[in-house]
PDB file of N, CA and C in Angstrom:
ATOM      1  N   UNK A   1     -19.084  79.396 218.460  1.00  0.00           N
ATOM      2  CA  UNK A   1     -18.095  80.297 217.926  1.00  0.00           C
ATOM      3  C   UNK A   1     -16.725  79.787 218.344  1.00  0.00           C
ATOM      4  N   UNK A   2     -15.876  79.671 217.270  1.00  0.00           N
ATOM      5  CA  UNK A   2     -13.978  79.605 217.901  1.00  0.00           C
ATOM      6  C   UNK A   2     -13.771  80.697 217.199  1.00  0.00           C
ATOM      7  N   UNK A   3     -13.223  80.708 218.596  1.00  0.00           N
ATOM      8  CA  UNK A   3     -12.214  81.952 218.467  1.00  0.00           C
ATOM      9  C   UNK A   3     -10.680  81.876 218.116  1.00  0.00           C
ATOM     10  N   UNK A   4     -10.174  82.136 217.470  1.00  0.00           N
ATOM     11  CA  UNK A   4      -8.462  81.679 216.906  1.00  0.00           C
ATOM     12  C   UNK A   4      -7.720  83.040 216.701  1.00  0.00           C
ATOM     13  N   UNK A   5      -8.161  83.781 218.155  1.00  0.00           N
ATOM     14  CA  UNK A   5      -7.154  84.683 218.173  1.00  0.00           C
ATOM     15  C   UNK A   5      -5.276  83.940 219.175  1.00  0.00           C
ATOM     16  N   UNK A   6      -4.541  83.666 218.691  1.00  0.00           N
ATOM     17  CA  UNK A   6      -3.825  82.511 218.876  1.00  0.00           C
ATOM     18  C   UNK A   6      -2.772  82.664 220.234  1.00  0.00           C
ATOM     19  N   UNK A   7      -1.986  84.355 220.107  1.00  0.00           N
ATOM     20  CA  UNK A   7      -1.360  84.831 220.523  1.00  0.00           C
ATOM     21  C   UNK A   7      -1.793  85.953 221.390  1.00  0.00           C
ATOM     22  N   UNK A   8      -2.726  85.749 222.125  1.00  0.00           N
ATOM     23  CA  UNK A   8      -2.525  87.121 223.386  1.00  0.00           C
ATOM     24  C   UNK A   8      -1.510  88.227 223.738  1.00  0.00           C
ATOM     25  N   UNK A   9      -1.608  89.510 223.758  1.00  0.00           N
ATOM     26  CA  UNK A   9      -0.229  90.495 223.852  1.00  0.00           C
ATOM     27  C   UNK A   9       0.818  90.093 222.713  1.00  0.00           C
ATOM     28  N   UNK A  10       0.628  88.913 221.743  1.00  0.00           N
ATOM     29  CA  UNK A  10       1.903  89.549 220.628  1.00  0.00           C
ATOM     30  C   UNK A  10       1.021  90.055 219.571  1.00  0.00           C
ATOM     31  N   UNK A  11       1.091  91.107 219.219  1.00  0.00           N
ATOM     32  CA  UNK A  11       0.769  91.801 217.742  1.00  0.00           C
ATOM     33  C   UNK A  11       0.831  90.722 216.709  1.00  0.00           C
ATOM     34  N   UNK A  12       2.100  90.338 216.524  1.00  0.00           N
ATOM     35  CA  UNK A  12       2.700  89.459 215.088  1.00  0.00           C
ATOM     36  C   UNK A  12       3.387  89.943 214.368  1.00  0.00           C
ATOM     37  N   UNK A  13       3.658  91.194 214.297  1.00  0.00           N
ATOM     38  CA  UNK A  13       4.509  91.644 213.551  1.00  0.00           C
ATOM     39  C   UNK A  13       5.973  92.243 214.081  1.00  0.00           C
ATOM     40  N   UNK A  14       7.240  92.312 213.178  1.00  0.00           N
ATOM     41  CA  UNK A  14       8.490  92.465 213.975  1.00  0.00           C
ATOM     42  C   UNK A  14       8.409  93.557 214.219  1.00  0.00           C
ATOM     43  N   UNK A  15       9.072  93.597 215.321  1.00  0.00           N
ATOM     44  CA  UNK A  15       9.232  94.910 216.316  1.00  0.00           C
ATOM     45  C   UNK A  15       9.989  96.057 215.910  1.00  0.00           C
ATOM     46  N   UNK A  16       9.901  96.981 215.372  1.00  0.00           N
ATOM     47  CA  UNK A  16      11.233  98.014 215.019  1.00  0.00           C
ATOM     48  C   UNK A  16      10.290  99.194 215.720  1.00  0.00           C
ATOM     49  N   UNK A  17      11.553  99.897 216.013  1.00  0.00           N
ATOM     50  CA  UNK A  17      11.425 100.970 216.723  1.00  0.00           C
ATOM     51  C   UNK A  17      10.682 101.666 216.721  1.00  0.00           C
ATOM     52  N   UNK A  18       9.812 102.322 217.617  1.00  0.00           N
ATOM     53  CA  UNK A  18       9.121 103.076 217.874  1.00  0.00           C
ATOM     54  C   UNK A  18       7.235 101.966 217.660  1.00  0.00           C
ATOM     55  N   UNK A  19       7.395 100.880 217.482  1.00  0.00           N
ATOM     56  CA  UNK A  19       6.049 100.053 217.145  1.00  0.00           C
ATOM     57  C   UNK A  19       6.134  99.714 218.598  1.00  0.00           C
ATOM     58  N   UNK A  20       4.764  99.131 219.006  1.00  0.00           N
ATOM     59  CA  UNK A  20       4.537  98.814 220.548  1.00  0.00           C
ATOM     60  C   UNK A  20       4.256  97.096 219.490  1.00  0.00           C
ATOM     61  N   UNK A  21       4.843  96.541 220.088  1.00  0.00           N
ATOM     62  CA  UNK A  21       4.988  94.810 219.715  1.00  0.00           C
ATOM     63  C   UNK A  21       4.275  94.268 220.778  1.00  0.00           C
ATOM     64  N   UNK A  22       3.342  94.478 221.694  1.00  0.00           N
ATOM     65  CA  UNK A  22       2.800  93.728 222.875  1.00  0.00           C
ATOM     66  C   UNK A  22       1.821  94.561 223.714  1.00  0.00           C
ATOM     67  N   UNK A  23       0.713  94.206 224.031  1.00  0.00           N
ATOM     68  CA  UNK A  23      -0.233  95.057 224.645  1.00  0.00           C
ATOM     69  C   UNK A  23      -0.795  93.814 226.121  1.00  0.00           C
ATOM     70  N   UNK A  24       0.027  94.189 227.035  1.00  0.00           N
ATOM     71  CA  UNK A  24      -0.219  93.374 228.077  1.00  0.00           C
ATOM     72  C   UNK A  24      -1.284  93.092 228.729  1.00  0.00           C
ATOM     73  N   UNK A  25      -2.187  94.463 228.526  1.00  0.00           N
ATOM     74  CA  UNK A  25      -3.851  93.896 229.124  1.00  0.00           C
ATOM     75  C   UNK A  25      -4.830  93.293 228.159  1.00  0.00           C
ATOM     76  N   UNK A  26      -4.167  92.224 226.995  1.00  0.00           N
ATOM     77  CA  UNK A  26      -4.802  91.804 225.868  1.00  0.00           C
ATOM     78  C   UNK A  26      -5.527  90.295 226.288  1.00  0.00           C
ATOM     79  N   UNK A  27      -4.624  90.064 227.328  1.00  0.00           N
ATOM     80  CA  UNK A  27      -4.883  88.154 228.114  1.00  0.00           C
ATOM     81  C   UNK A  27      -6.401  88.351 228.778  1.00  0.00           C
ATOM     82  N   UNK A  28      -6.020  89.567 229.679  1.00  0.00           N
ATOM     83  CA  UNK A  28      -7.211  89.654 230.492  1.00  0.00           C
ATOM     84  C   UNK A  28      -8.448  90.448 229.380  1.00  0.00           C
ATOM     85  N   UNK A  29      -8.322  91.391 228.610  1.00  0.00           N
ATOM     86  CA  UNK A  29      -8.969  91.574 227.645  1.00  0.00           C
ATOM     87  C   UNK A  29      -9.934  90.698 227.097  1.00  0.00           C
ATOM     88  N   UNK A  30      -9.149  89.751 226.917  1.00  0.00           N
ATOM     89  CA  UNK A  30      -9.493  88.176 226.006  1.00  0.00           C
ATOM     90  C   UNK A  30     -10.088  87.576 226.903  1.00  0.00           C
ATOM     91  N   UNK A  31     -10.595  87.213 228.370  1.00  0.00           N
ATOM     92  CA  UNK A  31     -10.481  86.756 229.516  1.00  0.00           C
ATOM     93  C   UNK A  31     -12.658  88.104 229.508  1.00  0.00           C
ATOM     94  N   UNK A  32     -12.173  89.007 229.280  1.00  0.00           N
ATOM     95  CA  UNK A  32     -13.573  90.238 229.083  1.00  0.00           C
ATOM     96  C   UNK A  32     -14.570  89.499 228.190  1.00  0.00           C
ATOM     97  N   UNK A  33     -13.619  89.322 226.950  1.00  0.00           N
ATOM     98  CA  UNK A  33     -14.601  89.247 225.797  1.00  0.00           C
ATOM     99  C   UNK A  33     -15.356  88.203 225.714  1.00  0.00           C
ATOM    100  N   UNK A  34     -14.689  86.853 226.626  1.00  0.00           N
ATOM    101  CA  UNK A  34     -15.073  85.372 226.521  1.00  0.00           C
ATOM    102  C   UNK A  34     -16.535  85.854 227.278  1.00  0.00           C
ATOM    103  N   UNK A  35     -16.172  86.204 228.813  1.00  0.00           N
ATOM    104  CA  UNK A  35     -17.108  86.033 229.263  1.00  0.00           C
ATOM    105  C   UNK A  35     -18.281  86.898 229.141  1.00  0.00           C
ATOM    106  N   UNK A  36     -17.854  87.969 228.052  1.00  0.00           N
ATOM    107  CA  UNK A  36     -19.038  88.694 228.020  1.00  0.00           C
ATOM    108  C   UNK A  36     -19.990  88.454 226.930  1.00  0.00           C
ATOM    109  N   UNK A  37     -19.478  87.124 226.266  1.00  0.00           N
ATOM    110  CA  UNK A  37     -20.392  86.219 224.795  1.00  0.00           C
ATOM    111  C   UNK A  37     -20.644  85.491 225.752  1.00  0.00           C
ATOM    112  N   UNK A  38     -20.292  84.530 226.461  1.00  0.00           N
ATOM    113  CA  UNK A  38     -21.000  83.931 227.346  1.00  0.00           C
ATOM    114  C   UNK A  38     -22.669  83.906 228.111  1.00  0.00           C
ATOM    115  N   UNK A  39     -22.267  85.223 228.335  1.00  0.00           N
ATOM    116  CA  UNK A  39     -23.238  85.699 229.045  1.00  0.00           C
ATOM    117  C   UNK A  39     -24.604  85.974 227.908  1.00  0.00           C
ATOM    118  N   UNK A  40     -24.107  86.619 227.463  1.00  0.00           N
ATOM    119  CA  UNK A  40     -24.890  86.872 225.699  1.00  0.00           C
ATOM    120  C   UNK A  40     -25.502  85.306 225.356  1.00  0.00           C
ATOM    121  N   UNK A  41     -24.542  84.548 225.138  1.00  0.00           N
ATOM    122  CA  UNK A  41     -25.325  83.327 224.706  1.00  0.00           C
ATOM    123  C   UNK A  41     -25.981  82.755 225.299  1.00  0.00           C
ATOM    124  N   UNK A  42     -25.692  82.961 226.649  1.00  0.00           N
ATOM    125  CA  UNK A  42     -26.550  82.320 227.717  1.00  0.00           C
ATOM    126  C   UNK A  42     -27.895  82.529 227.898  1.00  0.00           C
ATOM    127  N   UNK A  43     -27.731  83.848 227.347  1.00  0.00           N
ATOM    128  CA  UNK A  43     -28.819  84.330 227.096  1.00  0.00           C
ATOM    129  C   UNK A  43     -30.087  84.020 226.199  1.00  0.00           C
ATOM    130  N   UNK A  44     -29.288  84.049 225.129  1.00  0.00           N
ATOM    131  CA  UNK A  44     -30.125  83.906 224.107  1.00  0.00           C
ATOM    132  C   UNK A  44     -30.451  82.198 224.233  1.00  0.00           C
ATOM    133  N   UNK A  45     -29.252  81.554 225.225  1.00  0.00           N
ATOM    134  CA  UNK A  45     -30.285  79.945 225.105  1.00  0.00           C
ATOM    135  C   UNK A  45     -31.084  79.431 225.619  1.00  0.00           C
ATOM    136  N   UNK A  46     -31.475  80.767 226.860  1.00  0.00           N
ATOM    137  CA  UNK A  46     -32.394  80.825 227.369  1.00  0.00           C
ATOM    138  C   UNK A  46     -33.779  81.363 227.632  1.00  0.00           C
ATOM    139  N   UNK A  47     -33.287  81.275 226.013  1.00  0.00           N
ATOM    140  CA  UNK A  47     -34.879  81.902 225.353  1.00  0.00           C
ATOM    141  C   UNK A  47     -35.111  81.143 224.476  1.00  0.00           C
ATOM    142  N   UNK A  48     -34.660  80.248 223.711  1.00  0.00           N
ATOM    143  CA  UNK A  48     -34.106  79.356 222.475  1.00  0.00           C
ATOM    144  C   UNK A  48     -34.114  77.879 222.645  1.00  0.00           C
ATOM    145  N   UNK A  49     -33.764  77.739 224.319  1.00  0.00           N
ATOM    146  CA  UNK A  49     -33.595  76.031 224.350  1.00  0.00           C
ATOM    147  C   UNK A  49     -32.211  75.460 223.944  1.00  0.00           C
ATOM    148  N   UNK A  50     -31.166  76.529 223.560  1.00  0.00           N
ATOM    149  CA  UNK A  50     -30.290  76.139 222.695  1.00  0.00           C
ATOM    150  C   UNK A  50     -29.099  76.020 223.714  1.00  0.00           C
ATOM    151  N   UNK A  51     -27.924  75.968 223.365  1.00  0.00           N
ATOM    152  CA  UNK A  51     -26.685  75.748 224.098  1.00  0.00           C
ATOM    153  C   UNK A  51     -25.733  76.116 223.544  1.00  0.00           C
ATOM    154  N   UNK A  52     -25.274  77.440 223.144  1.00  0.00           N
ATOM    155  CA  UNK A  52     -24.180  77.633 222.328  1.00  0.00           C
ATOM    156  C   UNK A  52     -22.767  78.178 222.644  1.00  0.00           C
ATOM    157  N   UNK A  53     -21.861  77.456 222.235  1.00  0.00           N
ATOM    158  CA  UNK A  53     -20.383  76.596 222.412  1.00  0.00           C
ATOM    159  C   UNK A  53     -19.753  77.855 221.894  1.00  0.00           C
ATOM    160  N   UNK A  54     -18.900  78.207 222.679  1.00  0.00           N
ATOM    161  CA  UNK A  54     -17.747  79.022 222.613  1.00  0.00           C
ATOM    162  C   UNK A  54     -16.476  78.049 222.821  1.00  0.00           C
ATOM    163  N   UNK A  55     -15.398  78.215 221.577  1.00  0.00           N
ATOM    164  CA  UNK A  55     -14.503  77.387 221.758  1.00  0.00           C
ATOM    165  C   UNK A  55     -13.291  78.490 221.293  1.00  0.00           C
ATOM    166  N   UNK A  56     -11.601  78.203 222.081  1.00  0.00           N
ATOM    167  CA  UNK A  56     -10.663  79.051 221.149  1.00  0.00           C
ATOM    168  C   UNK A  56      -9.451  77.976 220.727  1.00  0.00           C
ATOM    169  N   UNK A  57      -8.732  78.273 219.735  1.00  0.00           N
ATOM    170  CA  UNK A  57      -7.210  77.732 219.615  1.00  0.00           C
ATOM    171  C   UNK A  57      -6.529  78.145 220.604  1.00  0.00           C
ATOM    172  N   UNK A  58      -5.641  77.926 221.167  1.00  0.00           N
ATOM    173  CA  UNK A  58      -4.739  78.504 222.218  1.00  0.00           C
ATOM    174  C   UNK A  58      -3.429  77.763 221.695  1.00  0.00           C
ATOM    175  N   UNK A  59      -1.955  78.132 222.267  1.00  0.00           N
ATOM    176  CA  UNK A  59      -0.829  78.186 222.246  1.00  0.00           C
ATOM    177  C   UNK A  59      -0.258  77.310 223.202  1.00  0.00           C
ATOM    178  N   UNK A  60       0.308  76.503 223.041  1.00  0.00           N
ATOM    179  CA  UNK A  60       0.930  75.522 223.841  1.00  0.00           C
ATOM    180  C   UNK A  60       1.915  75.765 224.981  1.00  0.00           C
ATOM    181  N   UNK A  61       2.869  76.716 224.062  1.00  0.00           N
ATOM    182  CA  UNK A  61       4.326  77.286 224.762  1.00  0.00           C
ATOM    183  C   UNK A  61       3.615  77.782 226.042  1.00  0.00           C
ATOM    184  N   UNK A  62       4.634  78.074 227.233  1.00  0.00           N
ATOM    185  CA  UNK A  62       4.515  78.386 228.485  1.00  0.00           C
ATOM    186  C   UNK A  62       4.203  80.106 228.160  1.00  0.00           C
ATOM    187  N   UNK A  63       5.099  80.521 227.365  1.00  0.00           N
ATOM    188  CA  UNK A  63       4.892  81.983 226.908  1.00  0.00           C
ATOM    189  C   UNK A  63       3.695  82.173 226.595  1.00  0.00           C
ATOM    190  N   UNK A  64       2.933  81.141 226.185  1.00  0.00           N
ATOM    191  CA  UNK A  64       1.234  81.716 225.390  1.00  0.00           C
ATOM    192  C   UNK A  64       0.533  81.899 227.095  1.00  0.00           C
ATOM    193  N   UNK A  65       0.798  81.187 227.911  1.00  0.00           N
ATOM    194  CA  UNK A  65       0.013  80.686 228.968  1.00  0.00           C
ATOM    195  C   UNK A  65       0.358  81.467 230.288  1.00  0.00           C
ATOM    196  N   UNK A  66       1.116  81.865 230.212  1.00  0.00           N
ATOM    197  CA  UNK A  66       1.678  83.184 231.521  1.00  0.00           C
ATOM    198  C   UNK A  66       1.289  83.900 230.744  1.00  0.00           C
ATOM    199  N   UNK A  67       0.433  85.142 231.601  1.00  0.00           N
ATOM    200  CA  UNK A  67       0.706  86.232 231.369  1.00  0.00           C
ATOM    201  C   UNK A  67       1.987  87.267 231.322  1.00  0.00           C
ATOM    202  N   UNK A  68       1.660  88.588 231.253  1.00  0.00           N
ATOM    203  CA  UNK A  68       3.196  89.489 231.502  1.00  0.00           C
ATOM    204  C   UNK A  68       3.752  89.124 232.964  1.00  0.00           C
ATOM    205  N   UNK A  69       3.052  88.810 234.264  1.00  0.00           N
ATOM    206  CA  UNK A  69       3.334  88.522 235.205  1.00  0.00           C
ATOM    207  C   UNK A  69       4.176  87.168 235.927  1.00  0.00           C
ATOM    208  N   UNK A  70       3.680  85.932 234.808  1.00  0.00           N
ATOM    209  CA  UNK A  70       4.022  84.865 235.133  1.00  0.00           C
ATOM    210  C   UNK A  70       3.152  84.313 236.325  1.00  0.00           C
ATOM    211  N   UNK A  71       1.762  84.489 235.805  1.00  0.00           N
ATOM    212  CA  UNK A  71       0.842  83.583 236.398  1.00  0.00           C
ATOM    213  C   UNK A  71      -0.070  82.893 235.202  1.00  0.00           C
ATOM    214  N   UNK A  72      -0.839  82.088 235.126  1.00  0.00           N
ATOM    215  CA  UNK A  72      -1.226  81.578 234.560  1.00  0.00           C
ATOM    216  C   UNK A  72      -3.467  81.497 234.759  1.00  0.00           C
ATOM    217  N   UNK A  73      -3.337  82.421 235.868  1.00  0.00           N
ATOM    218  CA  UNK A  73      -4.538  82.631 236.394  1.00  0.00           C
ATOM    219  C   UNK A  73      -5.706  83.157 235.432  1.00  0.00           C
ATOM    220  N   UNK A  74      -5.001  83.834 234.162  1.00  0.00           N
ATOM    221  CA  UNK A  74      -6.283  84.281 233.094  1.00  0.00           C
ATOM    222  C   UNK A  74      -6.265  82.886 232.523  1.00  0.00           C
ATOM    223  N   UNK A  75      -5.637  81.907 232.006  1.00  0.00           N
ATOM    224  CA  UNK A  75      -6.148  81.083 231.478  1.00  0.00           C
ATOM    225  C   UNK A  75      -7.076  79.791 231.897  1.00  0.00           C
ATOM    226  N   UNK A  76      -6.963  79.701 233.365  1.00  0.00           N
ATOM    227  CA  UNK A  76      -7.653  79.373 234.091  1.00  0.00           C
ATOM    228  C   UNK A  76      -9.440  79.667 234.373  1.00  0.00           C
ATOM    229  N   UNK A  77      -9.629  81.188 234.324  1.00  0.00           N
ATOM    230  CA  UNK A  77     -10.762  82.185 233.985  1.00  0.00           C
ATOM    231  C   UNK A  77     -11.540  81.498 232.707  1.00  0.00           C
ATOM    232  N   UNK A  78     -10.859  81.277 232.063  1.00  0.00           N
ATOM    233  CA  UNK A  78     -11.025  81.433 229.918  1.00  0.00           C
ATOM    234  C   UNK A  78     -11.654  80.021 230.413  1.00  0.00           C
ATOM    235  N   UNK A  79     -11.152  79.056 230.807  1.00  0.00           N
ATOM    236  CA  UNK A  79     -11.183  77.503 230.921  1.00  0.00           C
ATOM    237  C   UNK A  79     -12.692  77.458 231.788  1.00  0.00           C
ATOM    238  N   UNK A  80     -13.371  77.634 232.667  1.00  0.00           N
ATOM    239  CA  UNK A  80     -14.021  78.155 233.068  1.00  0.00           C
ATOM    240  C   UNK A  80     -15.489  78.506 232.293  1.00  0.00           C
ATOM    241  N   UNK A  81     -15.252  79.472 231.637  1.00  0.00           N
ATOM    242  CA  UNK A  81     -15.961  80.267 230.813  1.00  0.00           C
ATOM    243  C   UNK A  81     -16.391  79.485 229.395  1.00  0.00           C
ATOM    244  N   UNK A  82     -15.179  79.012 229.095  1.00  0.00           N
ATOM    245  CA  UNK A  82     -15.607  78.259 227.705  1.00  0.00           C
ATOM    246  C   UNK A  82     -15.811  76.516 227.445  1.00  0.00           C
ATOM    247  N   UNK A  83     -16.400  76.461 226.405  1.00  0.00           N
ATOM    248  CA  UNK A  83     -16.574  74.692 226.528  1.00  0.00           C
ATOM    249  C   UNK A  83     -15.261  73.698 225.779  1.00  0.00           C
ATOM    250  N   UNK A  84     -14.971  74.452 225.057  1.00  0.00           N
ATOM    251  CA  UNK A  84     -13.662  73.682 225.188  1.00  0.00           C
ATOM    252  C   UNK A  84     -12.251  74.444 224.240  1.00  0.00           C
ATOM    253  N   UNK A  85     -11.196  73.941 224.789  1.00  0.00           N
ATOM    254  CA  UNK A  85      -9.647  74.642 224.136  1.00  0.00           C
ATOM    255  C   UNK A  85      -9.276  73.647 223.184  1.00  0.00           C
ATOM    256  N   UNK A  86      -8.901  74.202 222.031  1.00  0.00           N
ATOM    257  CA  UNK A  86      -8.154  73.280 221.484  1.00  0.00           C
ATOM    258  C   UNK A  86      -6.642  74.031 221.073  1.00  0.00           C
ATOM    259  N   UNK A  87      -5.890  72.674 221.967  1.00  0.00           N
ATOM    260  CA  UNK A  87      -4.319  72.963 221.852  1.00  0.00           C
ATOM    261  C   UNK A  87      -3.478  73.181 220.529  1.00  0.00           C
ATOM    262  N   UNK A  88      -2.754  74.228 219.745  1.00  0.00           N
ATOM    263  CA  UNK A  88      -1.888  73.859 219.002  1.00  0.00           C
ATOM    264  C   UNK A  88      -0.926  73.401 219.190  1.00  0.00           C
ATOM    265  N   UNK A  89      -0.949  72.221 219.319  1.00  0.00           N
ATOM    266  CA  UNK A  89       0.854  71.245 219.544  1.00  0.00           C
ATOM    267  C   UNK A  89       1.586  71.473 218.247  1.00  0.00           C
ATOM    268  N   UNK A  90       1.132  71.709 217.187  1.00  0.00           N
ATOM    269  CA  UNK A  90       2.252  71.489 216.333  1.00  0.00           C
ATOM    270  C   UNK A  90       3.009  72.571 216.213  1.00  0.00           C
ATOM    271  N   UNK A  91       3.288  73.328 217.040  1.00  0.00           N
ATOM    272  CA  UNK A  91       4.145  74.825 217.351  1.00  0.00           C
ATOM    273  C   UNK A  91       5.056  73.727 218.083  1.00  0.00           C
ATOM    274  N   UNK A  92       4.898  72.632 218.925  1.00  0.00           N
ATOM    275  CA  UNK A  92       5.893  72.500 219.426  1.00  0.00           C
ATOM    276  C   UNK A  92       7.294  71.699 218.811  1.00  0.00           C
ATOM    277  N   UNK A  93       7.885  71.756 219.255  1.00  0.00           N
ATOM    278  CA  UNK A  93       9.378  70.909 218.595  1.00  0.00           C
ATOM    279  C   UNK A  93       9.976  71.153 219.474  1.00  0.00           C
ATOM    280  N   UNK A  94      10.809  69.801 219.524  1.00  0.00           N
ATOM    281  CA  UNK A  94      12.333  69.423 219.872  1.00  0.00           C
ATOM    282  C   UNK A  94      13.446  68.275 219.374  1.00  0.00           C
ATOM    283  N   UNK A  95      14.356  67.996 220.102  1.00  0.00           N
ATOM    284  CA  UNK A  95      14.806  66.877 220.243  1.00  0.00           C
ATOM    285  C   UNK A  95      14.322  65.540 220.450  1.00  0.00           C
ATOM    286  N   UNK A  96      12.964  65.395 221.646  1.00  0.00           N
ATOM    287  CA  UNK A  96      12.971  64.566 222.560  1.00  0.00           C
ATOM    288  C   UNK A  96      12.584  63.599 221.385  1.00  0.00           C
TER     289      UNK A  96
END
């Protein structure tokens, strides 16, 4: 399974008043859900013989990767838990 939920705590949509634009326990949320397919699959591959791959897109920017706190410790968890991340770089740009 990939997962390509991309943005943790941003909704996506613009913020106007009175909308909640960010749900901060969404990282660690996401951080729940991994490991609780995990466990599930683990399951089932151990009844099966099988081995099945949990993978997500993730966000490059430092913003995708801190939480609201400015640690980086749920993505660490996720890394852990799953068999592999694949980076979107092409969010990034600059000058260099």
């Amino acid at each position: 399974v990939d997962i390509d939920w991309e943005f943790p705590t941003a909704i996506g949509i613009a913020c106007t008043s009175g909308n909640t634009c960010q749900r901060n326990a969404d990282k660690q949320n996401y951080v729940t859900l991994v490991k609780e397919m995990r466990t599930a699959f683990d399951s089932a591959g151990a009844t099966d013989g099988k081995h099945y791959l949990i993978t997500i897109a993730a966000g490059a920017s430092q913003e995708y990767v801190e939480d609201p706190n400015g640690s980086s410790a749920w993505i660490v968890q996720m890394a852990n838990t799953l068999d592999w991340i694949n980076i979107m770089t092409y969010d990034l740009y600059g000058a260099w």
